[in-house]
N, C-alpha and C. Protein backbone atom coordinates (compact mmCIF):
# COMPACT_ATOMS: atom_id res chain seq x y z
N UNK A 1 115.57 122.83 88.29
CA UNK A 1 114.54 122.69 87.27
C UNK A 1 113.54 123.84 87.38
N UNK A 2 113.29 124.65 86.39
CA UNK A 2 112.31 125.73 86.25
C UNK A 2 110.61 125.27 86.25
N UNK A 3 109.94 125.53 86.97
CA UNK A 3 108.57 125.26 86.68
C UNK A 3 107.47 126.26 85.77
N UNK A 4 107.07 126.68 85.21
CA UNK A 4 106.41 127.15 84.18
C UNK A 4 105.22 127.71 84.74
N UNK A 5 104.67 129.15 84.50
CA UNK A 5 103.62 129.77 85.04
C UNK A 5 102.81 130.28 84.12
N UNK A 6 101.80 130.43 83.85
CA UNK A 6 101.08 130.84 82.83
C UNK A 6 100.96 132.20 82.99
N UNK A 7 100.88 133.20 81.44
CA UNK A 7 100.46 134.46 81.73
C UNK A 7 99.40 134.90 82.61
N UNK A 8 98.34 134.07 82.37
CA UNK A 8 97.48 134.67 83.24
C UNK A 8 97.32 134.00 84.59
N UNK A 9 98.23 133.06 85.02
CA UNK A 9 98.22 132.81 86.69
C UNK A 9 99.23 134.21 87.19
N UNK A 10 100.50 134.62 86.32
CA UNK A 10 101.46 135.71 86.69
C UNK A 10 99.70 136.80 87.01
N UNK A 11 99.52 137.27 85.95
CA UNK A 11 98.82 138.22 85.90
C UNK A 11 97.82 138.23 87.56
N UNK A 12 97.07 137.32 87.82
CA UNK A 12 96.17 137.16 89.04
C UNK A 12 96.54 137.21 90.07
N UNK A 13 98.19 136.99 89.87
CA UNK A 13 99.14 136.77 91.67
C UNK A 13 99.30 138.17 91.44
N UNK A 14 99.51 139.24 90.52
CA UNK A 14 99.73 140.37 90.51
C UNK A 14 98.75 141.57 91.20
N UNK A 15 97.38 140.68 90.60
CA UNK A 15 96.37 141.49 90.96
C UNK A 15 96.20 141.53 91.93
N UNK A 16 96.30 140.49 92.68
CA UNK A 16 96.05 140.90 93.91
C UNK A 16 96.82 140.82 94.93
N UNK A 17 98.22 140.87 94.66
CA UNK A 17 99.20 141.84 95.42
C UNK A 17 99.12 143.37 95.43
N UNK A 18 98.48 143.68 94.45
CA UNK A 18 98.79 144.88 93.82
C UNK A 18 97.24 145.74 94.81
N UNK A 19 96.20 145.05 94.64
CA UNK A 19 95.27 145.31 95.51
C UNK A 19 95.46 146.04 96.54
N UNK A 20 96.51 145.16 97.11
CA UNK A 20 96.84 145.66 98.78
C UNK A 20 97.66 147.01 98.77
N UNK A 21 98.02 147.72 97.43
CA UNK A 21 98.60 149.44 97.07
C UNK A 21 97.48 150.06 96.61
N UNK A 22 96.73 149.46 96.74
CA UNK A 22 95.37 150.32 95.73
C UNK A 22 95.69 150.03 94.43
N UNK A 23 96.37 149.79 93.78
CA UNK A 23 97.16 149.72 92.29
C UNK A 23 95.83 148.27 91.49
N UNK A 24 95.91 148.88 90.18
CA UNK A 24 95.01 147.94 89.53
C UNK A 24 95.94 146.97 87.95
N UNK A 25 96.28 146.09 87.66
CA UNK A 25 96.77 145.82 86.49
C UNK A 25 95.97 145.53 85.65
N UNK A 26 96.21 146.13 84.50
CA UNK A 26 95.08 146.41 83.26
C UNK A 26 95.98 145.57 82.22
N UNK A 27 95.05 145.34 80.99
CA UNK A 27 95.55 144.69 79.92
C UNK A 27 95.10 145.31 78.66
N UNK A 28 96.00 146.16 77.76
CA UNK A 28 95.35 147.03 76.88
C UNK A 28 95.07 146.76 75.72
N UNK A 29 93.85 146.55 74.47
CA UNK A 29 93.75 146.33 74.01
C UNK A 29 94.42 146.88 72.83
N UNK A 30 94.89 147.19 71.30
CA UNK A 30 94.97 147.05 70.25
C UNK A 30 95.45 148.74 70.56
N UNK A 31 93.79 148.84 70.53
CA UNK A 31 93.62 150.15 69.59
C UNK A 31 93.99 151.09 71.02
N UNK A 32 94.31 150.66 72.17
CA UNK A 32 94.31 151.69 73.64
C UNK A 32 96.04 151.51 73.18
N UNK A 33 96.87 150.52 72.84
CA UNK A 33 97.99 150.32 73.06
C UNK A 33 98.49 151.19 71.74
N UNK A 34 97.68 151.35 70.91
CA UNK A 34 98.24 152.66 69.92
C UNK A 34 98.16 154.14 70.40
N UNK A 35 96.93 154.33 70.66
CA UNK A 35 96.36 155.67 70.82
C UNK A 35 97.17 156.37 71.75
N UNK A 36 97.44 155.84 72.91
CA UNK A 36 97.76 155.94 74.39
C UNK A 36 99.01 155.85 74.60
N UNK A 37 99.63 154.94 73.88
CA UNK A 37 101.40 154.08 74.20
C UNK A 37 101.25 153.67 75.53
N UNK A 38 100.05 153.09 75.99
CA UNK A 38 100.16 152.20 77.16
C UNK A 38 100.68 150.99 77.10
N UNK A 39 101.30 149.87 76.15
CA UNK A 39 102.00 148.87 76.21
C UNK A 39 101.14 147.40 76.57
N UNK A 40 101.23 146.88 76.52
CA UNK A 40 100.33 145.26 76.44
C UNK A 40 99.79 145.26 77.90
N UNK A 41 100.68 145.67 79.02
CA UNK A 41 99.91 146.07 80.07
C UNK A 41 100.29 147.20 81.02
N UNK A 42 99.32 147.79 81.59
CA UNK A 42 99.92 149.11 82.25
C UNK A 42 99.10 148.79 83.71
N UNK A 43 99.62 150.09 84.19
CA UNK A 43 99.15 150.18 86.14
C UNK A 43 98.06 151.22 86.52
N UNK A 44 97.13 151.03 87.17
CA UNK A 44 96.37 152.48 87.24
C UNK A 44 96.06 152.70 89.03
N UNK A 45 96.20 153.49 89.18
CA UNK A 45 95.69 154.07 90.79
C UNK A 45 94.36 154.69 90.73
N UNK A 46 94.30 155.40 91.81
CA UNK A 46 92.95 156.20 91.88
C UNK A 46 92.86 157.56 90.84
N UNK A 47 93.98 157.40 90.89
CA UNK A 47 94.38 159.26 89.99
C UNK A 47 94.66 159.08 88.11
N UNK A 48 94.65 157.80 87.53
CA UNK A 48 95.07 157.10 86.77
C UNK A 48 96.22 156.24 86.06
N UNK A 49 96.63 156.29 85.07
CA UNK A 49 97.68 155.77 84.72
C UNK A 49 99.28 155.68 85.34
N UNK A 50 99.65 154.73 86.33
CA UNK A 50 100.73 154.90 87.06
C UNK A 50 101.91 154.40 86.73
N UNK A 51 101.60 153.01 85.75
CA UNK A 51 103.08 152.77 84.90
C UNK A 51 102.48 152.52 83.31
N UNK A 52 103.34 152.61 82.45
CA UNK A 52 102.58 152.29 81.18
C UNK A 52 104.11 151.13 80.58
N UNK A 53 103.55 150.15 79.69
CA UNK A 53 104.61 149.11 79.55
C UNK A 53 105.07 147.95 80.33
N UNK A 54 104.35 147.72 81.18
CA UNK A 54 104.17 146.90 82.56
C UNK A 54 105.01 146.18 82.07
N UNK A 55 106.19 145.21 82.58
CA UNK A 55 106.77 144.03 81.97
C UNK A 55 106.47 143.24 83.61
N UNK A 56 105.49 142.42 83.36
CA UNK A 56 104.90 141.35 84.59
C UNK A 56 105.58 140.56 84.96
N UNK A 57 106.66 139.88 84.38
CA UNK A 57 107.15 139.27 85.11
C UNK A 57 108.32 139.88 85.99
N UNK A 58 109.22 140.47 85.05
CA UNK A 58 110.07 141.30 86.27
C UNK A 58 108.97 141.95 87.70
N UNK A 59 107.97 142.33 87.34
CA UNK A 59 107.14 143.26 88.38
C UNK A 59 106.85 142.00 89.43
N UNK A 60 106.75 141.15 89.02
CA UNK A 60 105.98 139.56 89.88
C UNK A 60 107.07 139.31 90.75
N UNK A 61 108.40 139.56 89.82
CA UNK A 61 109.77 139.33 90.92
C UNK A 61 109.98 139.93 92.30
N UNK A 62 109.45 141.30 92.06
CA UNK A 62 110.09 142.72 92.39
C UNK A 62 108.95 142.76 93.58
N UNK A 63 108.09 142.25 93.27
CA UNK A 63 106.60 142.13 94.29
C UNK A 63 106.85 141.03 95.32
N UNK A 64 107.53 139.77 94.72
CA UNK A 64 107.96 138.40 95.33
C UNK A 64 106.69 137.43 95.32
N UNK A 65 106.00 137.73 94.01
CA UNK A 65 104.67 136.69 94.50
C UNK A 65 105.01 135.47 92.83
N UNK A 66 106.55 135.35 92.08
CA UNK A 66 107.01 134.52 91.55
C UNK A 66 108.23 134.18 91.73
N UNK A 67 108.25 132.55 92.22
CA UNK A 67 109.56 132.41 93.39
C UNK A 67 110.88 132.50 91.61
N UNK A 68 112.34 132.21 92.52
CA UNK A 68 113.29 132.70 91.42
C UNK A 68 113.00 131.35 90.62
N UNK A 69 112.42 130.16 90.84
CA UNK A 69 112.33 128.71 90.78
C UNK A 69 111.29 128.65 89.67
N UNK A 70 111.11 129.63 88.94
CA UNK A 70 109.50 129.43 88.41
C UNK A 70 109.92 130.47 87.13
N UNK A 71 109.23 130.14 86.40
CA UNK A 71 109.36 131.09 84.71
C UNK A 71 108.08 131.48 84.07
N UNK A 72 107.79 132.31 83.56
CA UNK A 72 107.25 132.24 82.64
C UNK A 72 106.61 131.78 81.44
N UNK A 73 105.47 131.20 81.21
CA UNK A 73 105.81 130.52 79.87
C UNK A 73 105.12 131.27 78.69
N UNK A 74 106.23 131.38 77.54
CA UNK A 74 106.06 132.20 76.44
C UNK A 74 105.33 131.62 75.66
């Protein structure tokens, strides 16, 4: 049975895994996700923009802070 995670609980287990690389996850608004082609969410370091197009849940996998037991909910 799959248990269901909310975008923004994914998003907070991210943040602060991501903490511990220096790495920051951003969420881009409208007019940044035109201008820029940064994607609904992107990555930034000290130097800036480090991934653009973030897809969070694969990244949550890949990090291990969303067990295989657990989904997303759309």
């Amino acid at each position: 049975m799959k248990i269901g995670l909310t975008e923004q609980a994914v998003v907070k287990r991210l943040q602060r895994a991501l903490l511990t690389e220096g790495k920051h996850l951003r969420k881009a608004d409208s007019r940044r996700q035109k201008r820029w082609g940064l994607g609904r969410y992107y990555l930034l370091d000290a130097k800036g923009v480090v991934d653009k197009d973030v897809n969070i849940e694969q990244l949550a996998r890949e990090l291990g802070v969303v067990l295989p037991r657990r989904m997303l909910e759309r």
